[in-house]
PDB file of N, CA and C in Angstrom:
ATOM      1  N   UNK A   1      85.362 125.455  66.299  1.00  0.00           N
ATOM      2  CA  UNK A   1      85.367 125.414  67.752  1.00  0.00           C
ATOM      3  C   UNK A   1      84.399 124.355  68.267  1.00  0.00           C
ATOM      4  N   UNK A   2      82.947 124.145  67.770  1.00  0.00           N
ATOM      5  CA  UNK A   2      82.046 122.990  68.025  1.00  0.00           C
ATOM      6  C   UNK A   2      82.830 121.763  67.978  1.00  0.00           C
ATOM      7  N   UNK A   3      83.281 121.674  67.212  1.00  0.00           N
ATOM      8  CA  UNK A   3      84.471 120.420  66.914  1.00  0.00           C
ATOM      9  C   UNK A   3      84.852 120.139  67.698  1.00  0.00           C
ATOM     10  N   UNK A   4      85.553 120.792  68.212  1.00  0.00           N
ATOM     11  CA  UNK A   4      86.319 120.474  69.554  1.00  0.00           C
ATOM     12  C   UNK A   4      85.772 119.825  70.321  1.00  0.00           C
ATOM     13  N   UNK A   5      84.289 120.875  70.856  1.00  0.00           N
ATOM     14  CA  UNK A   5      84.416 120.793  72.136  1.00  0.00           C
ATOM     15  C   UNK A   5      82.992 119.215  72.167  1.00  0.00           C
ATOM     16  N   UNK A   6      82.861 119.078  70.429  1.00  0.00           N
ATOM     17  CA  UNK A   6      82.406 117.903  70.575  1.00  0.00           C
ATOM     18  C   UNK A   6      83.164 116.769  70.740  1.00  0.00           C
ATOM     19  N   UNK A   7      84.681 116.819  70.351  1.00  0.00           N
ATOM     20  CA  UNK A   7      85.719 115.647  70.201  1.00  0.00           C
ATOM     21  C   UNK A   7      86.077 115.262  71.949  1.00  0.00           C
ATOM     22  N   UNK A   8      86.196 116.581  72.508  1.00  0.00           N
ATOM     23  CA  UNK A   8      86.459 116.217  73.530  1.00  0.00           C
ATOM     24  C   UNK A   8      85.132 115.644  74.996  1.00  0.00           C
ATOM     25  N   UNK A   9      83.960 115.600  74.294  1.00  0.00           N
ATOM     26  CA  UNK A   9      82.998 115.108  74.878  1.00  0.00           C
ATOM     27  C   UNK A   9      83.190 113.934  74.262  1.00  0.00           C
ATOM     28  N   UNK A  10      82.971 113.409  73.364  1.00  0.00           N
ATOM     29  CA  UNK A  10      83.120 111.936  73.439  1.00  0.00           C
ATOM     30  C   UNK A  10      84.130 111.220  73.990  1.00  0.00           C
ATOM     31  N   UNK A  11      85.425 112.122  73.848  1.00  0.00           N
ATOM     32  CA  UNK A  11      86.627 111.640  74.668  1.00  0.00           C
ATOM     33  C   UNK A  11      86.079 111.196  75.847  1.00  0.00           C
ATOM     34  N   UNK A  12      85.268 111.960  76.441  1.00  0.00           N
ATOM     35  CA  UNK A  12      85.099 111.948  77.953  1.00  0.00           C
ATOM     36  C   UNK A  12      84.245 111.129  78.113  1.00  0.00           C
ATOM     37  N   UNK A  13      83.540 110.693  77.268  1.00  0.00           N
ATOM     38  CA  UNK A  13      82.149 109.231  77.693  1.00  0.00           C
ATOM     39  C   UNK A  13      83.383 108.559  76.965  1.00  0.00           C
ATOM     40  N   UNK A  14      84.192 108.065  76.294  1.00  0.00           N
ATOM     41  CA  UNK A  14      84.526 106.764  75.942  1.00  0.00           C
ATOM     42  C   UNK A  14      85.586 106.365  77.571  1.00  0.00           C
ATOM     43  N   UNK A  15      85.805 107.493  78.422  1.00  0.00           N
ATOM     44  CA  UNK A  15      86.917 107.262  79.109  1.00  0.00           C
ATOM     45  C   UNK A  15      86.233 106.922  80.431  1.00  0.00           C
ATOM     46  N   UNK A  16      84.796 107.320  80.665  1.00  0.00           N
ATOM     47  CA  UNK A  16      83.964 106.898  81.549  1.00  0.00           C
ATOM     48  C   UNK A  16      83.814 105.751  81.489  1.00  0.00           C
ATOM     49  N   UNK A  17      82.983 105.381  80.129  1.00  0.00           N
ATOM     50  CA  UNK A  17      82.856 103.751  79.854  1.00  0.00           C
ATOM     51  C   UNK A  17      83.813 102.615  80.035  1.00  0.00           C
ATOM     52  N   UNK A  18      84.843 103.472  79.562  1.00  0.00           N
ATOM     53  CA  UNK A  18      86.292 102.313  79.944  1.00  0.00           C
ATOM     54  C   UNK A  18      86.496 102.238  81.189  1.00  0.00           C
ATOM     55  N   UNK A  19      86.213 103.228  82.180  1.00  0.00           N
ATOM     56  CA  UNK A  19      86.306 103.238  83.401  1.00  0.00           C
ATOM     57  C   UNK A  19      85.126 102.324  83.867  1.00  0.00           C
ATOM     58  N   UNK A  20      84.361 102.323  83.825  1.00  0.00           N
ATOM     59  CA  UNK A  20      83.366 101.485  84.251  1.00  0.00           C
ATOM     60  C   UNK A  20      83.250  99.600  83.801  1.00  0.00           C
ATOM     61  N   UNK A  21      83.960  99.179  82.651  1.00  0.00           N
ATOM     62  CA  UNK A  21      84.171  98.039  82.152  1.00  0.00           C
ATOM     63  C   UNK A  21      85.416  97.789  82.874  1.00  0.00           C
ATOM     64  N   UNK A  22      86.222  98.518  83.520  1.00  0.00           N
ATOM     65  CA  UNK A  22      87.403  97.770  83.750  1.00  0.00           C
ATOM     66  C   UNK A  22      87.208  98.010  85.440  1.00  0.00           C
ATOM     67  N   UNK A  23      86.307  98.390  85.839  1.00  0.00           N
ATOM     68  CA  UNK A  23      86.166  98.569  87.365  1.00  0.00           C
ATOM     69  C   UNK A  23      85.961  97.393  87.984  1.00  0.00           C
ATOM     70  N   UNK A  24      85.355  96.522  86.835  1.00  0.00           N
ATOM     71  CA  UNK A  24      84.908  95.458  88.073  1.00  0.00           C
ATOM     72  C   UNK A  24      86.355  94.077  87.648  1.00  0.00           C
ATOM     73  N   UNK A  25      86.850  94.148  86.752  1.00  0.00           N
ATOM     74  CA  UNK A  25      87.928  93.355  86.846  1.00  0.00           C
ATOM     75  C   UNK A  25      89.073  94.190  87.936  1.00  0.00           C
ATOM     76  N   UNK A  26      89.192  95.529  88.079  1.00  0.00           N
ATOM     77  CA  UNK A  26      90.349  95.802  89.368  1.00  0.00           C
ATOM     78  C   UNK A  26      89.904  95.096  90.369  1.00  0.00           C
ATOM     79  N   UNK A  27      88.539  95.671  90.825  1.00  0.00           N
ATOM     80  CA  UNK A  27      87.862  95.178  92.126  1.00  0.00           C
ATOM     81  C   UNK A  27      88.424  93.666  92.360  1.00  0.00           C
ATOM     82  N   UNK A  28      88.268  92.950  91.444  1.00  0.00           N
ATOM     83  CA  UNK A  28      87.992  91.396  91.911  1.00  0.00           C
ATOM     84  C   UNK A  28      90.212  91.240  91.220  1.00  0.00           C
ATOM     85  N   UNK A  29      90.726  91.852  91.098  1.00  0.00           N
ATOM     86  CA  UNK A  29      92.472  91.475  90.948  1.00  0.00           C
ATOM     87  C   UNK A  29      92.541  91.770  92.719  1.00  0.00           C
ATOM     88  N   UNK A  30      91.958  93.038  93.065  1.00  0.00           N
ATOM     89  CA  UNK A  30      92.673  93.829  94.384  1.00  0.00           C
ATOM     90  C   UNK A  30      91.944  92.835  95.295  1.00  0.00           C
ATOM     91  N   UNK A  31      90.747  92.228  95.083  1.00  0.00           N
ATOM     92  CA  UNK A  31      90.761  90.714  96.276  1.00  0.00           C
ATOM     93  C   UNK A  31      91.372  90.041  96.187  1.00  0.00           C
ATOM     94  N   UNK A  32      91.898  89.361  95.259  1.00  0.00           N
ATOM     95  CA  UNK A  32      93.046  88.340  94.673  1.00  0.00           C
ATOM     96  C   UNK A  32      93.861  88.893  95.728  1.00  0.00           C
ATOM     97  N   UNK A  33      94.524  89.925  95.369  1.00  0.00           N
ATOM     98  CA  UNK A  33      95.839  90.086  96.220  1.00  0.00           C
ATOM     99  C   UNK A  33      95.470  90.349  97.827  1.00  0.00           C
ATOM    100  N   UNK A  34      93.998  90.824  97.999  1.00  0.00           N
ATOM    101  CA  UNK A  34      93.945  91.119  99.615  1.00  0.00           C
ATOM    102  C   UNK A  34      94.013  89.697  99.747  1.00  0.00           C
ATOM    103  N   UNK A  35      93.509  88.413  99.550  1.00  0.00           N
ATOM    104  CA  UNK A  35      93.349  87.256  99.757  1.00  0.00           C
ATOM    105  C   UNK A  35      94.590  86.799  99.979  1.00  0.00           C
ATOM    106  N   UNK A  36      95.320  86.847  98.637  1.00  0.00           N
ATOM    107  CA  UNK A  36      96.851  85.949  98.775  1.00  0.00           C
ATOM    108  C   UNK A  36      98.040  86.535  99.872  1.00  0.00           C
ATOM    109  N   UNK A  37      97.772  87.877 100.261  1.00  0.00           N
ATOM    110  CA  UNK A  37      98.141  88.579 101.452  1.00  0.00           C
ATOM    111  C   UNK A  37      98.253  87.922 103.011  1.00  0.00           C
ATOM    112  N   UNK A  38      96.482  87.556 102.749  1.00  0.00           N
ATOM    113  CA  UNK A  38      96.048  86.826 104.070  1.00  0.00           C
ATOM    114  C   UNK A  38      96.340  85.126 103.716  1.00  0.00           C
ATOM    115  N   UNK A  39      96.667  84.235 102.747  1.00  0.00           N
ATOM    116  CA  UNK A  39      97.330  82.960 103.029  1.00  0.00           C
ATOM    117  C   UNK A  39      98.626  82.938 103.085  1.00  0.00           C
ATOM    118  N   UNK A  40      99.139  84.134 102.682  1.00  0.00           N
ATOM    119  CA  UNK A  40     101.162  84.223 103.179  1.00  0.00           C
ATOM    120  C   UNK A  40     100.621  84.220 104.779  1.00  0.00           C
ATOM    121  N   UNK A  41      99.935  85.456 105.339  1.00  0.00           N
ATOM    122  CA  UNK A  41     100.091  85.239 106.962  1.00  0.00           C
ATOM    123  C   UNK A  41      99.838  84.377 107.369  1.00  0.00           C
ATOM    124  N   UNK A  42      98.848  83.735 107.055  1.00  0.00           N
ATOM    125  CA  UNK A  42      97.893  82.364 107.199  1.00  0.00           C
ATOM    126  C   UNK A  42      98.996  80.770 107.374  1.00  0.00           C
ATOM    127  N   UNK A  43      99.864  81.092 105.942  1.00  0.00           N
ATOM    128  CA  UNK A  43     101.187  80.023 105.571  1.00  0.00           C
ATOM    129  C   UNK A  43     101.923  80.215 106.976  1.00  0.00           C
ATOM    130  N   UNK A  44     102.368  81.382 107.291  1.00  0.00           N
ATOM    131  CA  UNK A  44     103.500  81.768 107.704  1.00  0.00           C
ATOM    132  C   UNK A  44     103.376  81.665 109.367  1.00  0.00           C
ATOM    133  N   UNK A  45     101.751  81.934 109.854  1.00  0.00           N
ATOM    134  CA  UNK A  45     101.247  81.437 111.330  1.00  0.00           C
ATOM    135  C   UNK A  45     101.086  79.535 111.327  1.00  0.00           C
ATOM    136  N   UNK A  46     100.793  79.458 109.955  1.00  0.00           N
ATOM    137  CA  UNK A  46     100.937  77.733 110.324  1.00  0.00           C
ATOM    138  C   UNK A  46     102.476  77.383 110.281  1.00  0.00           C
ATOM    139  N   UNK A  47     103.376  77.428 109.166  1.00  0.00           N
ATOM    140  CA  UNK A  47     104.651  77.069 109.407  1.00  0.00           C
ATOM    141  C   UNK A  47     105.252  77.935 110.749  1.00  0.00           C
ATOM    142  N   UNK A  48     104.630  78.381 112.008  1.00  0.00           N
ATOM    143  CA  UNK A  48     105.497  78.626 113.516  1.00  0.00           C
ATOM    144  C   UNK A  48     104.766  77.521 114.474  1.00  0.00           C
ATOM    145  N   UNK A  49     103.432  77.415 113.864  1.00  0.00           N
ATOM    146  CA  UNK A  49     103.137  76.277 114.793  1.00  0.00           C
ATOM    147  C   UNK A  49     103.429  74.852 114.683  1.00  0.00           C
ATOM    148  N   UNK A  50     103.287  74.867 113.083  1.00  0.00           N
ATOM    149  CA  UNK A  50     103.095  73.142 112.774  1.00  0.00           C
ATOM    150  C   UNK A  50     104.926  72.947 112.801  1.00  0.00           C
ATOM    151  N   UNK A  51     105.983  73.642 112.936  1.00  0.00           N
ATOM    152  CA  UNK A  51     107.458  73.427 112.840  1.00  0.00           C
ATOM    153  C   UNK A  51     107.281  72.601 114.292  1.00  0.00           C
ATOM    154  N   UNK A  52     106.586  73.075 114.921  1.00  0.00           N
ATOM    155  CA  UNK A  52     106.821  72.461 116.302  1.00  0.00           C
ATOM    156  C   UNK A  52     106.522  70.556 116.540  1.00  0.00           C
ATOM    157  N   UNK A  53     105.720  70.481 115.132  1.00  0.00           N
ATOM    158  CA  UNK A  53     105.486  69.123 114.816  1.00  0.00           C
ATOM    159  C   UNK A  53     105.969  68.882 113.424  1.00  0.00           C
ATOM    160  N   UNK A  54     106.717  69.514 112.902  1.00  0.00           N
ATOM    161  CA  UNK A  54     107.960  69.271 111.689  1.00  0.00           C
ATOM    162  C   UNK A  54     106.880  69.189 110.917  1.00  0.00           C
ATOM    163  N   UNK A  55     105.749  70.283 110.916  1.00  0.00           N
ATOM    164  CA  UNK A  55     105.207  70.090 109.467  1.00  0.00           C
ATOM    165  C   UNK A  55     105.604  71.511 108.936  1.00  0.00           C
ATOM    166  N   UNK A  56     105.945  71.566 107.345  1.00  0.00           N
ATOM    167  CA  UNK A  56     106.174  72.858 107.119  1.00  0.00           C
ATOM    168  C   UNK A  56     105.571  72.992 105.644  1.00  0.00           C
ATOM    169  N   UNK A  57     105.034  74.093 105.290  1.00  0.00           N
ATOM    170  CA  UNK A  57     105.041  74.525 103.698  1.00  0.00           C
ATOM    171  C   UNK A  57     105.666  75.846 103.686  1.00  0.00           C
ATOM    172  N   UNK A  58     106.278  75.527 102.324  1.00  0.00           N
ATOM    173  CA  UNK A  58     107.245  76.834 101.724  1.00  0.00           C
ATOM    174  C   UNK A  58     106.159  77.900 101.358  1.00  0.00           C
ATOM    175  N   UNK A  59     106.411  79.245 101.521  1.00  0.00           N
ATOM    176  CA  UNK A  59     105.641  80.442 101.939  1.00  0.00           C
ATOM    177  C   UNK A  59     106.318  80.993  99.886  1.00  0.00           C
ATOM    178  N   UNK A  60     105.466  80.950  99.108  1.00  0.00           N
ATOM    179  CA  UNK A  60     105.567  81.085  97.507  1.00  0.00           C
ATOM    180  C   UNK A  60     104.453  82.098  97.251  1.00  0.00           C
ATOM    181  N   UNK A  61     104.249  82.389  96.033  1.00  0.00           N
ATOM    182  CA  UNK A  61     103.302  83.265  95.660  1.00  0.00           C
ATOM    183  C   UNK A  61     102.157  82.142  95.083  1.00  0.00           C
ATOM    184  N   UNK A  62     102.719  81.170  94.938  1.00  0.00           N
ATOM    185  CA  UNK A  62     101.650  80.182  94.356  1.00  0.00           C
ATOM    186  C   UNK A  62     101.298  79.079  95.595  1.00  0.00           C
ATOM    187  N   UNK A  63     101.549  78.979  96.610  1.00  0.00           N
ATOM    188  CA  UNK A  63     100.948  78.466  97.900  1.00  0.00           C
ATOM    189  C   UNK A  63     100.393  79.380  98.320  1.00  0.00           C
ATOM    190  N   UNK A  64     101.093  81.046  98.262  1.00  0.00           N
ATOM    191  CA  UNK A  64     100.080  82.143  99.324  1.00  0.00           C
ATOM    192  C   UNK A  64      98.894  82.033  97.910  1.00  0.00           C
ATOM    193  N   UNK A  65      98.505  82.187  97.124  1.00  0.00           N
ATOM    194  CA  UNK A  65      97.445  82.439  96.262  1.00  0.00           C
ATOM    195  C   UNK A  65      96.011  81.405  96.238  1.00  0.00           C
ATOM    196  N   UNK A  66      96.816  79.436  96.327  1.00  0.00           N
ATOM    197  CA  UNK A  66      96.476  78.434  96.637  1.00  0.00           C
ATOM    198  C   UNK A  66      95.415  78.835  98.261  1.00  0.00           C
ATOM    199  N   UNK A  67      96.032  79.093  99.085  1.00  0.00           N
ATOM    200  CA  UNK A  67      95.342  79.268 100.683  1.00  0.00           C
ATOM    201  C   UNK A  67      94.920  80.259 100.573  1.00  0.00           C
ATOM    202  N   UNK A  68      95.073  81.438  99.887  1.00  0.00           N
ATOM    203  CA  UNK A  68      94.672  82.740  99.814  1.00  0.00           C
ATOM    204  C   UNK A  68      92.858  82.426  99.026  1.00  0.00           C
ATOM    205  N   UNK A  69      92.895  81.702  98.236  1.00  0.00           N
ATOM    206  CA  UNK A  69      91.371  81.569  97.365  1.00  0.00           C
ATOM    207  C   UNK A  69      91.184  80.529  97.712  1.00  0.00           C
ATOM    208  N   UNK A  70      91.401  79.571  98.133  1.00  0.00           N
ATOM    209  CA  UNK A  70      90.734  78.123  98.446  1.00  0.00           C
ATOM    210  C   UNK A  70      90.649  78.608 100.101  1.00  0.00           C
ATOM    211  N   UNK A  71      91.152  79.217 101.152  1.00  0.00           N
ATOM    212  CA  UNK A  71      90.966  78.902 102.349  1.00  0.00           C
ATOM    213  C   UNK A  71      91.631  77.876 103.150  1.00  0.00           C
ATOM    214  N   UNK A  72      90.863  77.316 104.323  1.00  0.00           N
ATOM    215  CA  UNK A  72      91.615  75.961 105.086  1.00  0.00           C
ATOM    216  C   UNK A  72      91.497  74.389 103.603  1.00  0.00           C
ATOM    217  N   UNK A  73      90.838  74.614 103.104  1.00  0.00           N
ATOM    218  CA  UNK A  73      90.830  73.341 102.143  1.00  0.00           C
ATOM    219  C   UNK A  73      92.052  73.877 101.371  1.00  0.00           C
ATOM    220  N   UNK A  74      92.328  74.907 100.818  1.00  0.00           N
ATOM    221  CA  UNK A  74      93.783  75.082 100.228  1.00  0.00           C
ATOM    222  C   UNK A  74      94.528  74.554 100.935  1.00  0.00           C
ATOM    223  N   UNK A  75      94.867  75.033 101.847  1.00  0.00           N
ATOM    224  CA  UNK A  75      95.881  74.298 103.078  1.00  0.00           C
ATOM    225  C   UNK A  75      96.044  72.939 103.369  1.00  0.00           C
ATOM    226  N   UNK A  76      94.678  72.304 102.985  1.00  0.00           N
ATOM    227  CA  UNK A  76      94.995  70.973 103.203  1.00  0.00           C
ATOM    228  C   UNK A  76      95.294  70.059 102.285  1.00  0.00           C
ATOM    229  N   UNK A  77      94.702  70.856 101.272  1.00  0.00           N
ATOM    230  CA  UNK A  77      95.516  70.680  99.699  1.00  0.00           C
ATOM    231  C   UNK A  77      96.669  70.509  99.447  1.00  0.00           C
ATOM    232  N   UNK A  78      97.433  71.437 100.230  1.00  0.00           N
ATOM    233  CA  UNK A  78      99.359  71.620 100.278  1.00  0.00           C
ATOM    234  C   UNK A  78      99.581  70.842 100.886  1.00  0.00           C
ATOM    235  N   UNK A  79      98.723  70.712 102.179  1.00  0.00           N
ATOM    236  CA  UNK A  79      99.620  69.575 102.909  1.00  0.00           C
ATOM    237  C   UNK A  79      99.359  68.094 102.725  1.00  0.00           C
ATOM    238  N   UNK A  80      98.769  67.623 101.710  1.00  0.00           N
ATOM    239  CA  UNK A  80      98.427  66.864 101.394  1.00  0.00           C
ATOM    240  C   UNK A  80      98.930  66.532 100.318  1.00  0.00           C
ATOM    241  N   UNK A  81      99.189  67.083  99.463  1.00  0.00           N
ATOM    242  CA  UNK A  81     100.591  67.393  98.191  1.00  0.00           C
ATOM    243  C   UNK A  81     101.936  67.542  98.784  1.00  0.00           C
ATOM    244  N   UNK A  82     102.307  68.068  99.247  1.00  0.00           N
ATOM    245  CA  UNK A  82     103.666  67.918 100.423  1.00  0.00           C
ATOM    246  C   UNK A  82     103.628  66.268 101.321  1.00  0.00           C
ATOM    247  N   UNK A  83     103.146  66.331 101.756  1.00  0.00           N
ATOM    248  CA  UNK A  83     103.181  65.014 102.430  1.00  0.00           C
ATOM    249  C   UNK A  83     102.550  63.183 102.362  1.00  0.00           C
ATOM    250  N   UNK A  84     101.724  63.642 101.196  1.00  0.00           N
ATOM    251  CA  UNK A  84     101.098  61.925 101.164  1.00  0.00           C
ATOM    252  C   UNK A  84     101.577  61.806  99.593  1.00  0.00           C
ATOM    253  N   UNK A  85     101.499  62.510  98.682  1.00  0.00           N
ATOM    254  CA  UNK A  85     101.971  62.421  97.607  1.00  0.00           C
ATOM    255  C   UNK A  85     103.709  62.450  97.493  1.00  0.00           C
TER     256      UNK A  85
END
């Protein structure tokens, strides 16, 4: 019976520990995506304004991710890859 209820205590610290080593890589995936969230809206409020001056970028998971972690310099990144290149 000790057996046990020692097997299942270590169970329970190895599952803590794993919990705690992998906490801080979720944390920083689930900004990733709050981020790339906010450069789709970000994409998607500039392509209603800038259409009005025929500038446009395609709304992707790899442009929202681009503006999503770089910011306005992402953006000018795209549009600067879209249009002078």
């Amino acid at each position: 019976m000790g057996q046990y209820i020692f097997a299942y205590a270590v169970g329970a610290m190895l599952l803590v520990i794993a919990l705690f080593l992998l906490a801080r890589p979720i944390k920083w995936m689930f900004k990733l995506i709050i981020n790339s969230v906010l450069g789709c809206i970000g994409l998607i409020a500039f392509n209603l304004i800038g259409g009005l001056f025929g500038l446009y970028i395609g709304v992707n998971l790899a442009t929202s991710v681009t503006v999503g972690v770089l910011g306005l310099p992402g953006l000018a990144l795209l549009l600067f890859l879209q249009y002078i290149v």
